[in-house]
PDB file of N, CA and C in Angstrom:
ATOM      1  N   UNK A   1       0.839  -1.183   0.000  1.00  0.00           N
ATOM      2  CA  UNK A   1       0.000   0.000   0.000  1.00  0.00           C
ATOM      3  C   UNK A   1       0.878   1.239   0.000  1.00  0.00           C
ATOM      4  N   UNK A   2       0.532   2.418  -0.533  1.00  0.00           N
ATOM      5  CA  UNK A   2       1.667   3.321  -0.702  1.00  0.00           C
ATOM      6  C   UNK A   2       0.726   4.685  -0.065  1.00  0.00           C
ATOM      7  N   UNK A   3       1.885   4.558   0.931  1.00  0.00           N
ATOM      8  CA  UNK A   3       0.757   5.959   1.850  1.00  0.00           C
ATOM      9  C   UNK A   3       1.080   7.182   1.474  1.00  0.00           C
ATOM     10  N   UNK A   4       1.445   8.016   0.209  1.00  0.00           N
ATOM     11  CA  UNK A   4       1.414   8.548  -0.444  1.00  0.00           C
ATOM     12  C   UNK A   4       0.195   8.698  -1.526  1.00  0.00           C
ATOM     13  N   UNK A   5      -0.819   8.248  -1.183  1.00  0.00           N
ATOM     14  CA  UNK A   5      -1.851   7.811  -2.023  1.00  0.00           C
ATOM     15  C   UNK A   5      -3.117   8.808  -1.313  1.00  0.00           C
ATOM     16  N   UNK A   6      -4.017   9.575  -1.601  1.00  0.00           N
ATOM     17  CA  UNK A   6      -4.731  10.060  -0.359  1.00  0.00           C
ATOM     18  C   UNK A   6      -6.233   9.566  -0.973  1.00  0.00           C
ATOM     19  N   UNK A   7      -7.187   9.396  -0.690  1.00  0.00           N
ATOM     20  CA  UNK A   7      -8.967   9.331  -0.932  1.00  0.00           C
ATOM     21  C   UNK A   7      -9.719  10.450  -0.308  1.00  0.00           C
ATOM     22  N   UNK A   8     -10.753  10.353  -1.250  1.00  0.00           N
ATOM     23  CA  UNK A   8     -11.382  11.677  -1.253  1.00  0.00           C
ATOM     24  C   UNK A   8     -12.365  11.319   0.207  1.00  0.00           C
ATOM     25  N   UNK A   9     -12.077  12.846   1.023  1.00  0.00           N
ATOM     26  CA  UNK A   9     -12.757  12.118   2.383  1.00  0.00           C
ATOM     27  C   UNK A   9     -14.476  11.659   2.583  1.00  0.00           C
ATOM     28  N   UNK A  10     -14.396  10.643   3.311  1.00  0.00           N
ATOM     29  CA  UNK A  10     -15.434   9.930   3.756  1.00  0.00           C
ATOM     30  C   UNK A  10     -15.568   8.778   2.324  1.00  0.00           C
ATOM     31  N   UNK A  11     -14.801   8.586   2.021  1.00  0.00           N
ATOM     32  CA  UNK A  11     -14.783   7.342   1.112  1.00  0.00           C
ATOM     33  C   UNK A  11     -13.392   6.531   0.966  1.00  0.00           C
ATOM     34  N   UNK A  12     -14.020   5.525   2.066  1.00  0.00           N
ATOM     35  CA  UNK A  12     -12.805   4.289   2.227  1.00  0.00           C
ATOM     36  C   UNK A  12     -12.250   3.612   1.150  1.00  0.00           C
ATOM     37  N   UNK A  13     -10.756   3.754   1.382  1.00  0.00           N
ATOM     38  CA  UNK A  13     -10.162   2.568   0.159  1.00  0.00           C
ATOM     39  C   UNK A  13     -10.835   1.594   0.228  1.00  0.00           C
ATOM     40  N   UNK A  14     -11.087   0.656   1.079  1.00  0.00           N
ATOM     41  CA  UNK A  14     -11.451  -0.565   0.906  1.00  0.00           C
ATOM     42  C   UNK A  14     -13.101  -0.723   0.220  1.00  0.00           C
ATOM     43  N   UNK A  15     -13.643   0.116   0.208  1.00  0.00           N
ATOM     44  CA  UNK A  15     -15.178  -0.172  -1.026  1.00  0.00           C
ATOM     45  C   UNK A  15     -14.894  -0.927  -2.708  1.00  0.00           C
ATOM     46  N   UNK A  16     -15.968  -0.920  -2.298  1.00  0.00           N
ATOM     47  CA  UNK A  16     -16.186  -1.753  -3.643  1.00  0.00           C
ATOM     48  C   UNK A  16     -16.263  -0.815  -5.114  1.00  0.00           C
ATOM     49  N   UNK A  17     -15.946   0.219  -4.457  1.00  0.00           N
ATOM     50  CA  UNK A  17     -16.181   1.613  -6.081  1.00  0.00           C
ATOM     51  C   UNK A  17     -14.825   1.132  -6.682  1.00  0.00           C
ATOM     52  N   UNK A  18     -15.075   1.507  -8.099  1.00  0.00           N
ATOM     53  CA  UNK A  18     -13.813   1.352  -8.825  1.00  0.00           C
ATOM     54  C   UNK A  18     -12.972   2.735  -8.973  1.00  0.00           C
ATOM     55  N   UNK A  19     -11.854   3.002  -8.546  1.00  0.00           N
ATOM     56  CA  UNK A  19     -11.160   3.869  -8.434  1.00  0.00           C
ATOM     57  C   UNK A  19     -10.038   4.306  -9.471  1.00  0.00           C
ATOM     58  N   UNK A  20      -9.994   5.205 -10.029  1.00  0.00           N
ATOM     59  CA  UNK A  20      -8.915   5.999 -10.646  1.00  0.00           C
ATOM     60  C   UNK A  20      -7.882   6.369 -10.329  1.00  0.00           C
ATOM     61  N   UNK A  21      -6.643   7.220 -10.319  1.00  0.00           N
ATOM     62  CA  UNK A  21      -5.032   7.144 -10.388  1.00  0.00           C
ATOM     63  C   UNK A  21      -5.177   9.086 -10.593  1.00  0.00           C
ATOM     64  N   UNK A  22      -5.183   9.635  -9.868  1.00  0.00           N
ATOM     65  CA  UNK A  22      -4.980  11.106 -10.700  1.00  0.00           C
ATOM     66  C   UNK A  22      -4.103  12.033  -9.502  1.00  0.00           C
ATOM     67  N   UNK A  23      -3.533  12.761 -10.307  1.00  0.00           N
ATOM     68  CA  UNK A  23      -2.686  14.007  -9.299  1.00  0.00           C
ATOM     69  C   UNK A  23      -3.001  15.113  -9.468  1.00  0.00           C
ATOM     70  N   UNK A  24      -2.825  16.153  -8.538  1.00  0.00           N
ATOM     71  CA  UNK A  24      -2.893  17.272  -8.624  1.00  0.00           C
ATOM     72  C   UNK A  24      -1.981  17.941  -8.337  1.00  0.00           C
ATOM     73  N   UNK A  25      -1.277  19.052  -8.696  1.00  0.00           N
ATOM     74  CA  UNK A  25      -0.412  20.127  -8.776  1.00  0.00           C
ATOM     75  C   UNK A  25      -1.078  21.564  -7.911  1.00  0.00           C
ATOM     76  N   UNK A  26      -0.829  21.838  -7.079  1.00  0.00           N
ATOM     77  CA  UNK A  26      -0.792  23.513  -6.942  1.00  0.00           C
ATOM     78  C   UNK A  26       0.345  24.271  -7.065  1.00  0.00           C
ATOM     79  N   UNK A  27       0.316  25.375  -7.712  1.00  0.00           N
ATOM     80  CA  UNK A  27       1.300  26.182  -8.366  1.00  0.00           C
ATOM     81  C   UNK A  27       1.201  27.537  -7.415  1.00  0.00           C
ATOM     82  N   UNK A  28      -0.171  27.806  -6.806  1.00  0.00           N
ATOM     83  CA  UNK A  28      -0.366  29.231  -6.366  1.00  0.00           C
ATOM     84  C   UNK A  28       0.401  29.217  -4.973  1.00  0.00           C
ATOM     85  N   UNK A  29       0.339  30.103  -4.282  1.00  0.00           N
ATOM     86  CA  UNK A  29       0.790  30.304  -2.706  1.00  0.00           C
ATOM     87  C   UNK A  29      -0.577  30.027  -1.736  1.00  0.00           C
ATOM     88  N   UNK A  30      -1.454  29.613  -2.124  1.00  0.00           N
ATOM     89  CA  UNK A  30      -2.427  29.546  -1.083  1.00  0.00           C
ATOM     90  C   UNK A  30      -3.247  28.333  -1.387  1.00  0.00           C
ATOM     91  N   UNK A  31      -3.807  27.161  -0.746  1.00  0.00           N
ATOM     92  CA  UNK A  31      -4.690  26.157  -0.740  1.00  0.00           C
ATOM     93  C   UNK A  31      -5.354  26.088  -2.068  1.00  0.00           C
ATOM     94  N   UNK A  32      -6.005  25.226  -2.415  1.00  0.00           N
ATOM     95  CA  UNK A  32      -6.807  24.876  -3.173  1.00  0.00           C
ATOM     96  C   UNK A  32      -8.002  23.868  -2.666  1.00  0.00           C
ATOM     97  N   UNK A  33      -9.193  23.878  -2.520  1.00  0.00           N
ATOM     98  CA  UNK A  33     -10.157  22.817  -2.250  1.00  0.00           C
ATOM     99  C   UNK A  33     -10.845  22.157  -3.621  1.00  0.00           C
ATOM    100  N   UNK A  34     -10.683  20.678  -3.063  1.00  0.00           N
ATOM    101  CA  UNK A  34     -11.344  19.805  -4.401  1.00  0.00           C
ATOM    102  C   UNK A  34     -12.608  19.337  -3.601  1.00  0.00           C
ATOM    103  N   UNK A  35     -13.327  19.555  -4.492  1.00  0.00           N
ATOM    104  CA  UNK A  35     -15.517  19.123  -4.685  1.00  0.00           C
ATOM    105  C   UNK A  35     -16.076  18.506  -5.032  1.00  0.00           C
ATOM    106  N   UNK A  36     -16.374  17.430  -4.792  1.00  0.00           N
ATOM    107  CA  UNK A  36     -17.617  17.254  -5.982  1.00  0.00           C
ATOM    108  C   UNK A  36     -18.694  17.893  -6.362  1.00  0.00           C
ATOM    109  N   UNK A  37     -19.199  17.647  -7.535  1.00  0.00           N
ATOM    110  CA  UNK A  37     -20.207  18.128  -8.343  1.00  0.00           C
ATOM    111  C   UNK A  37     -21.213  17.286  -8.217  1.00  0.00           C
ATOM    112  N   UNK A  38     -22.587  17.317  -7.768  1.00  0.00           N
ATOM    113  CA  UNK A  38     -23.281  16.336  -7.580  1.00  0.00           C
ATOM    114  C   UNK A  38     -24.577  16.765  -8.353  1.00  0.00           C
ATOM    115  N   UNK A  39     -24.978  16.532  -9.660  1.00  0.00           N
ATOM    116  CA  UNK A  39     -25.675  16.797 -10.855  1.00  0.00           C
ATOM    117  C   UNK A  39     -25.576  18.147 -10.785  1.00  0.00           C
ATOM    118  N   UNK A  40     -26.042  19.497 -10.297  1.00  0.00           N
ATOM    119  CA  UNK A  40     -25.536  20.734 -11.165  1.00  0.00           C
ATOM    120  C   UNK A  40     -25.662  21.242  -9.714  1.00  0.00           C
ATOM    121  N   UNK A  41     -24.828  20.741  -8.486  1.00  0.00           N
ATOM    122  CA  UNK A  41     -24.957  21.210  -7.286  1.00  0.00           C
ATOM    123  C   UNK A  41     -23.545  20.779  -6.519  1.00  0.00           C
ATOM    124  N   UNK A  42     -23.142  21.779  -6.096  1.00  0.00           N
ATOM    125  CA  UNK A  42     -21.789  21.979  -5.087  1.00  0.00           C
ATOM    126  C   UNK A  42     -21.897  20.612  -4.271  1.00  0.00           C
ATOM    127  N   UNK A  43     -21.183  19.759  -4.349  1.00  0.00           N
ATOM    128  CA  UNK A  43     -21.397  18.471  -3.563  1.00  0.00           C
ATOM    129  C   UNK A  43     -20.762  18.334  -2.278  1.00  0.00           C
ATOM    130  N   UNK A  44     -20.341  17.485  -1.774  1.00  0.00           N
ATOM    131  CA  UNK A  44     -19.655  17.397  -0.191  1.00  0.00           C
ATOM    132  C   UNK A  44     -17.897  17.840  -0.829  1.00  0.00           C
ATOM    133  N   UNK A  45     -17.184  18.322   0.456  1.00  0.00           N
ATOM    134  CA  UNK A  45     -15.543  18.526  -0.061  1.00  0.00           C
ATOM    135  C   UNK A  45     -15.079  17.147  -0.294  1.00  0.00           C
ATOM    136  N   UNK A  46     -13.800  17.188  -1.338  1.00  0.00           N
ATOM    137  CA  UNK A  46     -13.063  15.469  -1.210  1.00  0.00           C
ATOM    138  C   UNK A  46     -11.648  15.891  -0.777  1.00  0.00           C
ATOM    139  N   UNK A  47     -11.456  16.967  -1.036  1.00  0.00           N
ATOM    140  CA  UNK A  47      -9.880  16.875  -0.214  1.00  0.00           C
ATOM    141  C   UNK A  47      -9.338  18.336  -0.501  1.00  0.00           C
ATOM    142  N   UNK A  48      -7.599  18.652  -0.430  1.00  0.00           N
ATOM    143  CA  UNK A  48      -7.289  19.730  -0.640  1.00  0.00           C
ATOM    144  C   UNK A  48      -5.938  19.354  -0.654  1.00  0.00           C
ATOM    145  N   UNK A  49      -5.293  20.376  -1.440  1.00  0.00           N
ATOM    146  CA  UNK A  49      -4.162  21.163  -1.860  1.00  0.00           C
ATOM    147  C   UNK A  49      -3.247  22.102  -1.367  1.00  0.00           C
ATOM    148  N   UNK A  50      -2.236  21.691  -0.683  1.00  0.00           N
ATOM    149  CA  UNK A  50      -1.593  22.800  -0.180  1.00  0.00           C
ATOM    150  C   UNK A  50      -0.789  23.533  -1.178  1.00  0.00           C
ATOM    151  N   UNK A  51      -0.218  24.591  -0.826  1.00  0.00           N
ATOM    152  CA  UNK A  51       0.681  25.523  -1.827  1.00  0.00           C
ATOM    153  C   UNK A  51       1.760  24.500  -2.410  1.00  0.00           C
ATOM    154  N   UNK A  52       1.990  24.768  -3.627  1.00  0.00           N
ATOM    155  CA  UNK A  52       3.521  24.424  -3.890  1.00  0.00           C
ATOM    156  C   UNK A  52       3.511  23.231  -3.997  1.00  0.00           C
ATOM    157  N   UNK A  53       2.468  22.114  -3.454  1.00  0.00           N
ATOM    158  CA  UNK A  53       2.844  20.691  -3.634  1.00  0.00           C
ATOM    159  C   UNK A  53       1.902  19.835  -4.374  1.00  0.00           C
ATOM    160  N   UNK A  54       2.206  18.692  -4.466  1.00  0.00           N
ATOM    161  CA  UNK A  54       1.604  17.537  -5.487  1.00  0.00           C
ATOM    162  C   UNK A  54       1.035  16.659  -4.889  1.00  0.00           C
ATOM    163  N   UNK A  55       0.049  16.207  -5.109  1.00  0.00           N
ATOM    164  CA  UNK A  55      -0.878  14.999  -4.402  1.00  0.00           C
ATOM    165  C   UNK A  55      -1.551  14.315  -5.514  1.00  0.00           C
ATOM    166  N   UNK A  56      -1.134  12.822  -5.037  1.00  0.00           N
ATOM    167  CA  UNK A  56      -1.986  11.573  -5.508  1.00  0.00           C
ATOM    168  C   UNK A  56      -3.119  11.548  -4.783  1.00  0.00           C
ATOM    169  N   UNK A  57      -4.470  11.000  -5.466  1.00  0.00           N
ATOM    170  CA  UNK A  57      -5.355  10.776  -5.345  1.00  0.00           C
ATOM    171  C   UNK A  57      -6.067   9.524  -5.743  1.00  0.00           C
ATOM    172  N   UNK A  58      -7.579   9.014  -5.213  1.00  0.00           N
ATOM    173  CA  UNK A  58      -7.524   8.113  -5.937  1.00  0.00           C
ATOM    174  C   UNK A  58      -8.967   7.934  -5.744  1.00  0.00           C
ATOM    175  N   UNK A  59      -9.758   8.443  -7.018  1.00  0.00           N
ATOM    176  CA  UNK A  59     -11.256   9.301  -6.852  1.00  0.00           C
ATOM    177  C   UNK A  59     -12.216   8.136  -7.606  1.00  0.00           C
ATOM    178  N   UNK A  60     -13.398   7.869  -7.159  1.00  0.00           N
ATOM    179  CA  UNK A  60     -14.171   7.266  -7.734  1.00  0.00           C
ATOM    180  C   UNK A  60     -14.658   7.210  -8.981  1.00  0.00           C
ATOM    181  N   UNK A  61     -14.456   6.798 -10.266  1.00  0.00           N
ATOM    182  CA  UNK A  61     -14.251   6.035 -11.541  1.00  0.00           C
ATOM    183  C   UNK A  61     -15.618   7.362 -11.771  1.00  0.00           C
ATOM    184  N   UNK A  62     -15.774   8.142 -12.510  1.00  0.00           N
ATOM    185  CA  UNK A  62     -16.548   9.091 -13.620  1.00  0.00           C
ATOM    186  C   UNK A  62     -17.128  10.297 -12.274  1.00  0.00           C
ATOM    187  N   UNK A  63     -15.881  10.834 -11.406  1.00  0.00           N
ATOM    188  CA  UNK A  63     -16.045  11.588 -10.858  1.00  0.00           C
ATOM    189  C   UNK A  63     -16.231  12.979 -11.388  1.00  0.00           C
ATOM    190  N   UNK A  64     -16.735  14.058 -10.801  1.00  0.00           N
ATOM    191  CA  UNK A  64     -16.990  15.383 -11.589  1.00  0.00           C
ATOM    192  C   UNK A  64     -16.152  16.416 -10.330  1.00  0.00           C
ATOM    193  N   UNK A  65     -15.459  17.344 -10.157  1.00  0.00           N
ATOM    194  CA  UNK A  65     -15.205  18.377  -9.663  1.00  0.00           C
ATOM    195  C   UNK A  65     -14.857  19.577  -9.767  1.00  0.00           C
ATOM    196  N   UNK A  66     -14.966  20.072  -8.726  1.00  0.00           N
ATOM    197  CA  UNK A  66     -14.442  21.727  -8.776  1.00  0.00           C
ATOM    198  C   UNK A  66     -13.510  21.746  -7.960  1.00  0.00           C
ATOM    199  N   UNK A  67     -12.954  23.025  -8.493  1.00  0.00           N
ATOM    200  CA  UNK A  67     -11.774  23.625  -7.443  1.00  0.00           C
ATOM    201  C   UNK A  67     -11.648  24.805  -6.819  1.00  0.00           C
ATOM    202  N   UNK A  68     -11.813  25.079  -5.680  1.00  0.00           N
ATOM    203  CA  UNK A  68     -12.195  26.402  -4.987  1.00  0.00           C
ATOM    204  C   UNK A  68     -10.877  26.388  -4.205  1.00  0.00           C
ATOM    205  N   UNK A  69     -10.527  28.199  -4.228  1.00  0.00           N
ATOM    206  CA  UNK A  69      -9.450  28.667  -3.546  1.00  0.00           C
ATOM    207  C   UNK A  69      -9.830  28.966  -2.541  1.00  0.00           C
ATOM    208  N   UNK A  70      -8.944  29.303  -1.571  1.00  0.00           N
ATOM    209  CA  UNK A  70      -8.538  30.322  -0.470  1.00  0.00           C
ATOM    210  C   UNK A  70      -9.125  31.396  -0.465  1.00  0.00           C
ATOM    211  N   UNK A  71      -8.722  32.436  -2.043  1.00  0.00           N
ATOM    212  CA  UNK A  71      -8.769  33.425  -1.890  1.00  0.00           C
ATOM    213  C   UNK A  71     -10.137  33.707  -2.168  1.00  0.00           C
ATOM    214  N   UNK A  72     -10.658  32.389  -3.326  1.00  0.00           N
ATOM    215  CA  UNK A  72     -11.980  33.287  -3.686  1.00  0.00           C
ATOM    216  C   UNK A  72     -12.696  32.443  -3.843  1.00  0.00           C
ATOM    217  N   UNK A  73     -13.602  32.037  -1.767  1.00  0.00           N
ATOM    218  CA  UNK A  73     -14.335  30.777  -1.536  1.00  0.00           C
ATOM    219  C   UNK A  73     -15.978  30.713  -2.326  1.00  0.00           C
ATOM    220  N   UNK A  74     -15.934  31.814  -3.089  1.00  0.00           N
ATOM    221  CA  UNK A  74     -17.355  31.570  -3.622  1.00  0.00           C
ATOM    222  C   UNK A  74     -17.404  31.078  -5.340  1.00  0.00           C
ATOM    223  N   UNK A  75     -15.990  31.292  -5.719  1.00  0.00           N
ATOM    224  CA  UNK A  75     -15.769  31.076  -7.201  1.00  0.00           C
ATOM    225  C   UNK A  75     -15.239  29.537  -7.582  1.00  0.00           C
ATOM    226  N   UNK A  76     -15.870  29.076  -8.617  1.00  0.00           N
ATOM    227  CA  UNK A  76     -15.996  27.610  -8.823  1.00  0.00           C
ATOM    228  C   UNK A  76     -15.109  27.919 -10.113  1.00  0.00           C
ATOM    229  N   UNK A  77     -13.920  27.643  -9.933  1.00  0.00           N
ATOM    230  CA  UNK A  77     -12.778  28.052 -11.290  1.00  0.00           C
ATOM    231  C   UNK A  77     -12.764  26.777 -12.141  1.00  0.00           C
ATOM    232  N   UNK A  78     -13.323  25.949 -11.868  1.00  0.00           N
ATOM    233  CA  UNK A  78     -12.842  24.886 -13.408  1.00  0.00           C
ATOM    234  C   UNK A  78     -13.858  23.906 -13.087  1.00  0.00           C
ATOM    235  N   UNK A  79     -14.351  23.226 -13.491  1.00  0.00           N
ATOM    236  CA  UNK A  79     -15.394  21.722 -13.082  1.00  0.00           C
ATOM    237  C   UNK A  79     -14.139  20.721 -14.198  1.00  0.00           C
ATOM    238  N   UNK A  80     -14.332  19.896 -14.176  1.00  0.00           N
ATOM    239  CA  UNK A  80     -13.095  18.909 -14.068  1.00  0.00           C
ATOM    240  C   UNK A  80     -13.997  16.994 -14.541  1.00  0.00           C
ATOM    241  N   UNK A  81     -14.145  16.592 -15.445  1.00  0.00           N
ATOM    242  CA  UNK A  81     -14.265  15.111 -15.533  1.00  0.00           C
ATOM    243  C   UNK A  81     -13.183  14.210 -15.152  1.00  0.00           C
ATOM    244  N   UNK A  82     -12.936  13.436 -14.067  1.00  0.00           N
ATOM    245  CA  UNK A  82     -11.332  12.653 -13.691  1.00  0.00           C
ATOM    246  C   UNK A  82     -11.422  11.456 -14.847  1.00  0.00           C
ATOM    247  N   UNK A  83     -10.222  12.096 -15.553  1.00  0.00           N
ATOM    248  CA  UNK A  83      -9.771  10.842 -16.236  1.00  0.00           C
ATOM    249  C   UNK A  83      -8.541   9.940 -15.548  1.00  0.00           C
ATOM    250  N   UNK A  84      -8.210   9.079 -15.180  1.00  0.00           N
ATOM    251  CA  UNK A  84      -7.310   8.189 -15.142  1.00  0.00           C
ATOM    252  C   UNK A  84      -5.942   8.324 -15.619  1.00  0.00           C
ATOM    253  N   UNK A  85      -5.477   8.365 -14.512  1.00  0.00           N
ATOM    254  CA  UNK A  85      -3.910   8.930 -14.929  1.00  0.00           C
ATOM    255  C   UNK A  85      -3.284  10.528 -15.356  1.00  0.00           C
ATOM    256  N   UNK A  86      -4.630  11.279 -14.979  1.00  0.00           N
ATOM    257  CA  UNK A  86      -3.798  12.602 -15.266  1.00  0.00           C
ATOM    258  C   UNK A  86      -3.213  13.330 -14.239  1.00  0.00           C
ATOM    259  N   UNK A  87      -2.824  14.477 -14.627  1.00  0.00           N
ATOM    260  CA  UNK A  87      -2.143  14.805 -13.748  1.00  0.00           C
ATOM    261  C   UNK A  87      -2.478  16.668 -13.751  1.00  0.00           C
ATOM    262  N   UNK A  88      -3.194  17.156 -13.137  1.00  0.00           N
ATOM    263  CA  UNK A  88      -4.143  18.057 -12.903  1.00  0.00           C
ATOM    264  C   UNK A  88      -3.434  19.447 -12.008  1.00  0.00           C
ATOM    265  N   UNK A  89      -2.794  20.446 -13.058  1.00  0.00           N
ATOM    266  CA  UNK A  89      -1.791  21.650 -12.566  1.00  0.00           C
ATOM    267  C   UNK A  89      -2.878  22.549 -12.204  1.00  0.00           C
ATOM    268  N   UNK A  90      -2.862  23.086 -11.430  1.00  0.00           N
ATOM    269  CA  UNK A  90      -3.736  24.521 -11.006  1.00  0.00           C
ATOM    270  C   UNK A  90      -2.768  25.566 -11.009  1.00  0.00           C
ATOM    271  N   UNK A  91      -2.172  26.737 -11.102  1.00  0.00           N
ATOM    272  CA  UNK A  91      -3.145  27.652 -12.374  1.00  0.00           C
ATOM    273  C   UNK A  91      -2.491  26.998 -13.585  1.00  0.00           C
TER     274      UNK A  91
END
């Protein structure tokens, strides 16, 4: 198991969902929060982004998200389909 690996919270590795491979990049100086999208509605948080660093993830197979900053908690800057294996730079 490679604990370098993180899941989107409140959803255990061990389920039965089929899971994807994806990273994320932050480039800015301040946080980033990842969302789901739950049909055309702000869904529960799945995780976050600190400045400057890179995180594996490992998100449930035809996930949808957003990405909300720090600076500007009301603005939904990108909605996002997870494909498998990418690797996801913010800005």
């Amino acid at each position: 198991m490679d604990l370098d690996i993180y899941y989107p919270f409140n959803i255990p590795f061990f389920t039965d969902i089929e899971f994807i491979s994806v990273k994320f990049v932050n480039n800015e100086d301040h946080f980033i929060s990842i969302y789901f999208i739950d049909g055309d509605k702000l869904g529960k948080q799945a995780g976050f982004v600190f400045s400057h660093t890179e995180r594996k993830y490992q998100f449930p197979k035809d996930s949808i998200i957003t990405i909300i900053t720090q600076l500007k908690p009301r603005k939904f800057h990108c909605f996002i389909k997870l494909r498998e294996g990418m690797k996801y730079i913010y800005p």
